[in-house]
N, C-alpha and C. Protein backbone atom coordinates (compact mmCIF):
# COMPACT_ATOMS: atom_id res chain seq x y z
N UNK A 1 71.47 122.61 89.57
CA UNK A 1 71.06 121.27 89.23
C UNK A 1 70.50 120.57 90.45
N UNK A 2 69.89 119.57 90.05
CA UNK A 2 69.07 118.89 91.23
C UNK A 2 70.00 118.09 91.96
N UNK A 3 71.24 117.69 91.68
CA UNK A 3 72.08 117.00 93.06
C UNK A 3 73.23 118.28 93.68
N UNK A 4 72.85 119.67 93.89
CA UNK A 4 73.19 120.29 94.58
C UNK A 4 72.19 120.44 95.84
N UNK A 5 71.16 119.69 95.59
CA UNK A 5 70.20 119.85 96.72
C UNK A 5 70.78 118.54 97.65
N UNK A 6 71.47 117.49 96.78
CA UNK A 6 71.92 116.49 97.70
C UNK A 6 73.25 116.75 99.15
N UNK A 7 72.99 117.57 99.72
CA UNK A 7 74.02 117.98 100.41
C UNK A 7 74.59 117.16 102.25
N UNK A 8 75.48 116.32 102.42
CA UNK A 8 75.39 115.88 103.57
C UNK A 8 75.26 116.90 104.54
N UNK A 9 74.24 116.35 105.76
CA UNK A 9 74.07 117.42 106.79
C UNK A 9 75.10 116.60 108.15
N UNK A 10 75.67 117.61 108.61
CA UNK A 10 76.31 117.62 109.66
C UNK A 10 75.74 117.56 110.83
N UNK A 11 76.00 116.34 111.80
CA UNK A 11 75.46 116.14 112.96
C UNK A 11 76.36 117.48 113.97
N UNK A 12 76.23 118.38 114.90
CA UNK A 12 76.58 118.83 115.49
C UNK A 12 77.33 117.90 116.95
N UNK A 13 76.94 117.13 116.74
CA UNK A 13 76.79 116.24 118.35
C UNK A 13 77.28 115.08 118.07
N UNK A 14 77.90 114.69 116.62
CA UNK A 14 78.35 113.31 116.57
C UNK A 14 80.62 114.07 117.03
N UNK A 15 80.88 112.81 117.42
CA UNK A 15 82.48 113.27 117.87
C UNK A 15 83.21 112.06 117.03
N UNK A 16 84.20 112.21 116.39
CA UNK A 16 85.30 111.33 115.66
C UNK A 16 86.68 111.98 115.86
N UNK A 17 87.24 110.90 116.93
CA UNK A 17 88.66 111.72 117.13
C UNK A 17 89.59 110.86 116.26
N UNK A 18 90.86 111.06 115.99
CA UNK A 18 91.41 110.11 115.28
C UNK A 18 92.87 110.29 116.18
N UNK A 19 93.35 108.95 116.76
CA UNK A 19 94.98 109.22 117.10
C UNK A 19 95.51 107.88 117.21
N UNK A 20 97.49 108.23 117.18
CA UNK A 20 97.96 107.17 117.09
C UNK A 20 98.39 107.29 118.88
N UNK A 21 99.22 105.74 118.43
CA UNK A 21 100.08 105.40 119.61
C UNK A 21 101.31 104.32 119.14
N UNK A 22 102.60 104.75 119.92
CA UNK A 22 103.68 104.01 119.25
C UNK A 22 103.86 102.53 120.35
N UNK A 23 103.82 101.59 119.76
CA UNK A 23 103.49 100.29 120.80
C UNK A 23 105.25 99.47 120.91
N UNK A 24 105.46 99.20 121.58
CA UNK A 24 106.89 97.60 121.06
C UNK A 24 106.37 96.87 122.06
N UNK A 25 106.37 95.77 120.99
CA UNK A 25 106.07 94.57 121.20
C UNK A 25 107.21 93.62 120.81
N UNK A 26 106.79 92.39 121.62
CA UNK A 26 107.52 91.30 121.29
C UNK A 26 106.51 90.15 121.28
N UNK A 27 106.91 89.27 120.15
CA UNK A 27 106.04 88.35 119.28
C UNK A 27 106.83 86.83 119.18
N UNK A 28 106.30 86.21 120.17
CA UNK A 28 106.93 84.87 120.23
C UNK A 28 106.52 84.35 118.70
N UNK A 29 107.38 83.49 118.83
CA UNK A 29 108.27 82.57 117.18
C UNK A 29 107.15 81.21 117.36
N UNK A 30 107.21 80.86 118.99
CA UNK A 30 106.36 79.70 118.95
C UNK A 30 105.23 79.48 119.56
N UNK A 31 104.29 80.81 120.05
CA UNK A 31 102.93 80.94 120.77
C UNK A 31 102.45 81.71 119.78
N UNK A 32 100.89 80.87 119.25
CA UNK A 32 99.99 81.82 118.48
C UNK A 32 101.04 81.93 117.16
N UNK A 33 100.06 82.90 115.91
CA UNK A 33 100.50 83.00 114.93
C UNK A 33 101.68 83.40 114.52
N UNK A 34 101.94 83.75 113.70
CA UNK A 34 102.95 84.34 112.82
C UNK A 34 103.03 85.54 113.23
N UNK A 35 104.00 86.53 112.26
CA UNK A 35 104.27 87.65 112.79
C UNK A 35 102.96 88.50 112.21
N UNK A 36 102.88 88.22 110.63
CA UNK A 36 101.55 88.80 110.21
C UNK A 36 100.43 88.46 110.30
N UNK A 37 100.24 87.02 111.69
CA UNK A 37 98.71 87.04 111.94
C UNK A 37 98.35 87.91 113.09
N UNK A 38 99.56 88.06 113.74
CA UNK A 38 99.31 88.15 114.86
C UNK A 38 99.45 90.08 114.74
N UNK A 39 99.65 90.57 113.42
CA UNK A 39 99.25 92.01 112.89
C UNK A 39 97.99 92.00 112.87
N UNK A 40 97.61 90.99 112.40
CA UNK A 40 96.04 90.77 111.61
C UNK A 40 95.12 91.28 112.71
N UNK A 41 95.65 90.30 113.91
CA UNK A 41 94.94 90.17 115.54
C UNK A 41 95.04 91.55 116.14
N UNK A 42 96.07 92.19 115.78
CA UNK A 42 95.90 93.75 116.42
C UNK A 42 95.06 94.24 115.67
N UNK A 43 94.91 94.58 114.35
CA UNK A 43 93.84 95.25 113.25
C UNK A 43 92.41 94.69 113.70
N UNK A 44 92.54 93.63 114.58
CA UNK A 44 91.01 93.31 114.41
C UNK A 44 90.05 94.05 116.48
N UNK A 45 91.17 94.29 116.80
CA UNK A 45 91.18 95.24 117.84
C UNK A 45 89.81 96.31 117.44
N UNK A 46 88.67 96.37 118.25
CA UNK A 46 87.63 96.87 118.12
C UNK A 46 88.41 98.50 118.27
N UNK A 47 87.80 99.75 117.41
CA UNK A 47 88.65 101.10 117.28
C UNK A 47 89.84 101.12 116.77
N UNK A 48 90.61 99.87 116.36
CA UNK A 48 92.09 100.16 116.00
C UNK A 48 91.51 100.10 114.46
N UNK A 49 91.80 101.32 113.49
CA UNK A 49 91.86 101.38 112.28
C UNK A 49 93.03 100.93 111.27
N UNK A 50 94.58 101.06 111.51
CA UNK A 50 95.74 100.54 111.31
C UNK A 50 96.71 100.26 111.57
N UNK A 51 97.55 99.05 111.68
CA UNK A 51 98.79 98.95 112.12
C UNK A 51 99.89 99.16 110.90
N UNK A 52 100.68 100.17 111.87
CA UNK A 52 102.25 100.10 110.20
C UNK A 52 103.27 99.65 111.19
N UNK A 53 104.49 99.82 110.57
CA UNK A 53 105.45 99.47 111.27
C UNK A 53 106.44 100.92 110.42
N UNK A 54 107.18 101.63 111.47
CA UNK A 54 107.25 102.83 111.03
C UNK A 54 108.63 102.96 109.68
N UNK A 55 109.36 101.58 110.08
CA UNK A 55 110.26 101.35 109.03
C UNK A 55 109.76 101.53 107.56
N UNK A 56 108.22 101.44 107.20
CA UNK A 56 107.62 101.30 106.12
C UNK A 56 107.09 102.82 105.86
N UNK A 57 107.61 103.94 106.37
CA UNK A 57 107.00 105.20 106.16
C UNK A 57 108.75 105.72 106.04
N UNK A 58 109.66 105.07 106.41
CA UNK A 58 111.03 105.68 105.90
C UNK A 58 112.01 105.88 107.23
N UNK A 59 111.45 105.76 108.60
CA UNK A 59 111.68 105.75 109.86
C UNK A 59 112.46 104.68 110.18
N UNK A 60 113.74 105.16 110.88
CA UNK A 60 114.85 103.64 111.47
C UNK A 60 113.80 102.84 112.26
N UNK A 61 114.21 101.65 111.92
CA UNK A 61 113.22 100.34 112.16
C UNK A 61 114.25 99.94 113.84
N UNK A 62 113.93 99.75 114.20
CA UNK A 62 113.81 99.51 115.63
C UNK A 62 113.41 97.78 115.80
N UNK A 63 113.09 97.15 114.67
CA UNK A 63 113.00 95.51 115.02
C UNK A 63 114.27 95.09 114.85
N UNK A 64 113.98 94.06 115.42
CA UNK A 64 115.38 92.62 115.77
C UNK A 64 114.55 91.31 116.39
N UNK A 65 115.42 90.10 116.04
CA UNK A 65 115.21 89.36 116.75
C UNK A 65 116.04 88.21 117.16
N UNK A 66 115.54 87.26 117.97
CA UNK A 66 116.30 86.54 118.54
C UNK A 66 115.21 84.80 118.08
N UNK A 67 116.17 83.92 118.72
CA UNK A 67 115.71 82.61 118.17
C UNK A 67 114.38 82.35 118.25
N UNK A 68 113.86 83.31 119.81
CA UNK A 68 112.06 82.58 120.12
C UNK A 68 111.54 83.95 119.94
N UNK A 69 111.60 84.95 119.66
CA UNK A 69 110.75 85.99 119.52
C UNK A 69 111.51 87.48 118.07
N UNK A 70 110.59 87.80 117.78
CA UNK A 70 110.18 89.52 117.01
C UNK A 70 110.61 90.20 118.01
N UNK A 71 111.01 91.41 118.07
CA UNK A 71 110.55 92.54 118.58
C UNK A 71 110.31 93.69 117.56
N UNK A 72 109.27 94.71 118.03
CA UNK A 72 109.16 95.96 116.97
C UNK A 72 108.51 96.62 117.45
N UNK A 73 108.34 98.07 116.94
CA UNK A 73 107.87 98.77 117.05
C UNK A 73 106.55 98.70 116.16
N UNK A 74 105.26 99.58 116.64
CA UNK A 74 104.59 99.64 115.36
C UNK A 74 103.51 101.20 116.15
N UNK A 75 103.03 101.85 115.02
CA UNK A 75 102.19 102.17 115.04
C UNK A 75 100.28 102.26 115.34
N UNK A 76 100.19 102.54 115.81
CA UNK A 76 98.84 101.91 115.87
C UNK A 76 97.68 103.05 116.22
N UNK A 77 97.01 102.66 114.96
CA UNK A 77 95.80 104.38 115.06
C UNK A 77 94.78 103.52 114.85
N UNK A 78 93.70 104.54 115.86
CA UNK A 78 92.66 104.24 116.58
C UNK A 78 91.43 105.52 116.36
N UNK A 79 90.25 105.33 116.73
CA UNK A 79 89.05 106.49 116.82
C UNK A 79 88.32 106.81 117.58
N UNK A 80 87.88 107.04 118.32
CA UNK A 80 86.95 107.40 119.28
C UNK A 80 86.09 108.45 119.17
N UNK A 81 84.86 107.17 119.01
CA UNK A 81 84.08 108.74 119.03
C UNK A 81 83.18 109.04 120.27
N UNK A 82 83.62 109.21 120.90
CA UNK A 82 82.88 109.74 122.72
C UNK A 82 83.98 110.00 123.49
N UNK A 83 83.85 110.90 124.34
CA UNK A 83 84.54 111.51 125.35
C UNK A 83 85.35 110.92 125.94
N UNK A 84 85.83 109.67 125.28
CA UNK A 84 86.76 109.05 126.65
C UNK A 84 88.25 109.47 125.95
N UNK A 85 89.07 110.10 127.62
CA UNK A 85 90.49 110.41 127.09
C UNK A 85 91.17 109.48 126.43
N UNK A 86 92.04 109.73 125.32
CA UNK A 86 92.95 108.63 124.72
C UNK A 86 93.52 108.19 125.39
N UNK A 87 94.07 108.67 126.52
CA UNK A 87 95.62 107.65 127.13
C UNK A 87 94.43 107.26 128.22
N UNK A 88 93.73 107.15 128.55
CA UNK A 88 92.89 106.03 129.56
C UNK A 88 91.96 105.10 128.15
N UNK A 89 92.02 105.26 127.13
CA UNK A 89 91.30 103.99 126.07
C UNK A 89 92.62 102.92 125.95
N UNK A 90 93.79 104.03 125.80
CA UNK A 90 94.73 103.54 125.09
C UNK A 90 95.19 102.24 126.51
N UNK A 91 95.09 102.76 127.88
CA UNK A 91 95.10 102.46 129.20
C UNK A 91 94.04 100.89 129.72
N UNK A 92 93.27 101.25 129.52
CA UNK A 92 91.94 100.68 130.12
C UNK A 92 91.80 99.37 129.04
N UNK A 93 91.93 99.79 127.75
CA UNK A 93 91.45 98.90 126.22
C UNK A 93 92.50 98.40 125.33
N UNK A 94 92.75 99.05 125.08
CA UNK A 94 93.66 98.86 124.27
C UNK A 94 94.92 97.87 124.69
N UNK A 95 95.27 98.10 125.77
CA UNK A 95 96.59 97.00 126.25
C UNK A 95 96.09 95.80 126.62
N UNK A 96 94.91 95.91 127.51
CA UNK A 96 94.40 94.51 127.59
C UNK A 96 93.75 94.11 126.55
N UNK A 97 93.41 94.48 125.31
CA UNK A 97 93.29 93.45 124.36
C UNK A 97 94.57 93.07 123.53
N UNK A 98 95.51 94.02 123.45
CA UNK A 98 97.02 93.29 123.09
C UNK A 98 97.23 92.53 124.08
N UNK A 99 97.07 91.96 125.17
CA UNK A 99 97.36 90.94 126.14
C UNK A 99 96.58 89.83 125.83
N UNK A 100 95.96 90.00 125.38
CA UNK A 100 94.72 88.74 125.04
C UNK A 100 95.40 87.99 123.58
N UNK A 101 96.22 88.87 122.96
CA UNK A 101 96.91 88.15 121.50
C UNK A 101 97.59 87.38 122.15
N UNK A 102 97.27 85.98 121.43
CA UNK A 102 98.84 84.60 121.45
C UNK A 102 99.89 84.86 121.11
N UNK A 103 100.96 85.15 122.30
CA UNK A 103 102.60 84.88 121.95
C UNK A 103 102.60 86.44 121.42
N UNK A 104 101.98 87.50 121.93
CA UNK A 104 102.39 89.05 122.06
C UNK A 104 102.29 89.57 123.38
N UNK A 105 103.39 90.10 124.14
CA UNK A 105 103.98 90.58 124.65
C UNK A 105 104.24 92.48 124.59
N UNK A 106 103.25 92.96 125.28
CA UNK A 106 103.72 94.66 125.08
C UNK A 106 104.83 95.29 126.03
N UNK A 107 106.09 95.42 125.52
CA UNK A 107 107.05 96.19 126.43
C UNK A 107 106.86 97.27 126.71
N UNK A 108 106.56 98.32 126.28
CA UNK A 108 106.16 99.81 126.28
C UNK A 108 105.01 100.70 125.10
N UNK A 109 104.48 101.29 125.50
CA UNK A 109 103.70 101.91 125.39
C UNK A 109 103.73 103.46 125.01
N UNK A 110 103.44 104.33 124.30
CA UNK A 110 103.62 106.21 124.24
C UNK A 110 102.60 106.56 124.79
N UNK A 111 102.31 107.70 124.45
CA UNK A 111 100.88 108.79 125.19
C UNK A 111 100.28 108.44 123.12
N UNK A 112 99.00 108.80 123.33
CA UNK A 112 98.53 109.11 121.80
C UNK A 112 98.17 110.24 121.83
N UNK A 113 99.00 110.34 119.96
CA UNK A 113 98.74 111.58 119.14
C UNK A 113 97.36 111.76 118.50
N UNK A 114 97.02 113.06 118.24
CA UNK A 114 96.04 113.28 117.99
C UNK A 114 96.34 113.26 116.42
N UNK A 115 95.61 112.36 115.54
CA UNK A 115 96.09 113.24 113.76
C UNK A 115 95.15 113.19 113.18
């Protein structure tokens, strides 16, 4: 049939990596948004494709908090498509634009997985 001729062609030379990284943060109560704007503000992170929080995949949740701040863990997957190593994007980009969010705070950081 005539849409077997429709076939996508494969760039040889285009690159799409896909990986996570496990972040904790802490999320002041009274700088900048809420807890879910200030999700919103990581999702809008140029390369970050999603934030979860790993309690929501079935994983012991690791949040708590106290009178002025969140703390949590979360997930956070990202793409790259050019040669730059993950843990220098994750290094170089990625933390300084979580520094740039109102009333978020990054305590630690992982290496990123490749998935």
């Amino acid at each position: 049939m005539w849409f077997g001729l429709l076939k996508e062609a494969e760039d040889p030379t285009y690159i799409q990596r896909n990986y996570e990284v496990e972040v904790d943060v802490r999320i002041s109560k009274e700088k900048g948004g809420n807890k879910d704007q200030t999700l919103d503000d990581i999702r809008s992170i140029e390369r970050v494709t999603t934030v979860t929080d790993p309690a929501r995949a079935g994983h012991a949740s690791r949040a708590r908090a106290t009178d002025q701040y969140w703390f949590n863990r979360y997930i956070i997957k990202f793409e790259l498509n050019n040669n730059l190593p993950p843990k220098y994007w994750v290094k170089r980009y990625l933390t300084k634009d979580l520094a740039k969010i109102k009333g978020l705070s990054i305590i630690r950081y992982g290496s990123p997985v490749e998935v």
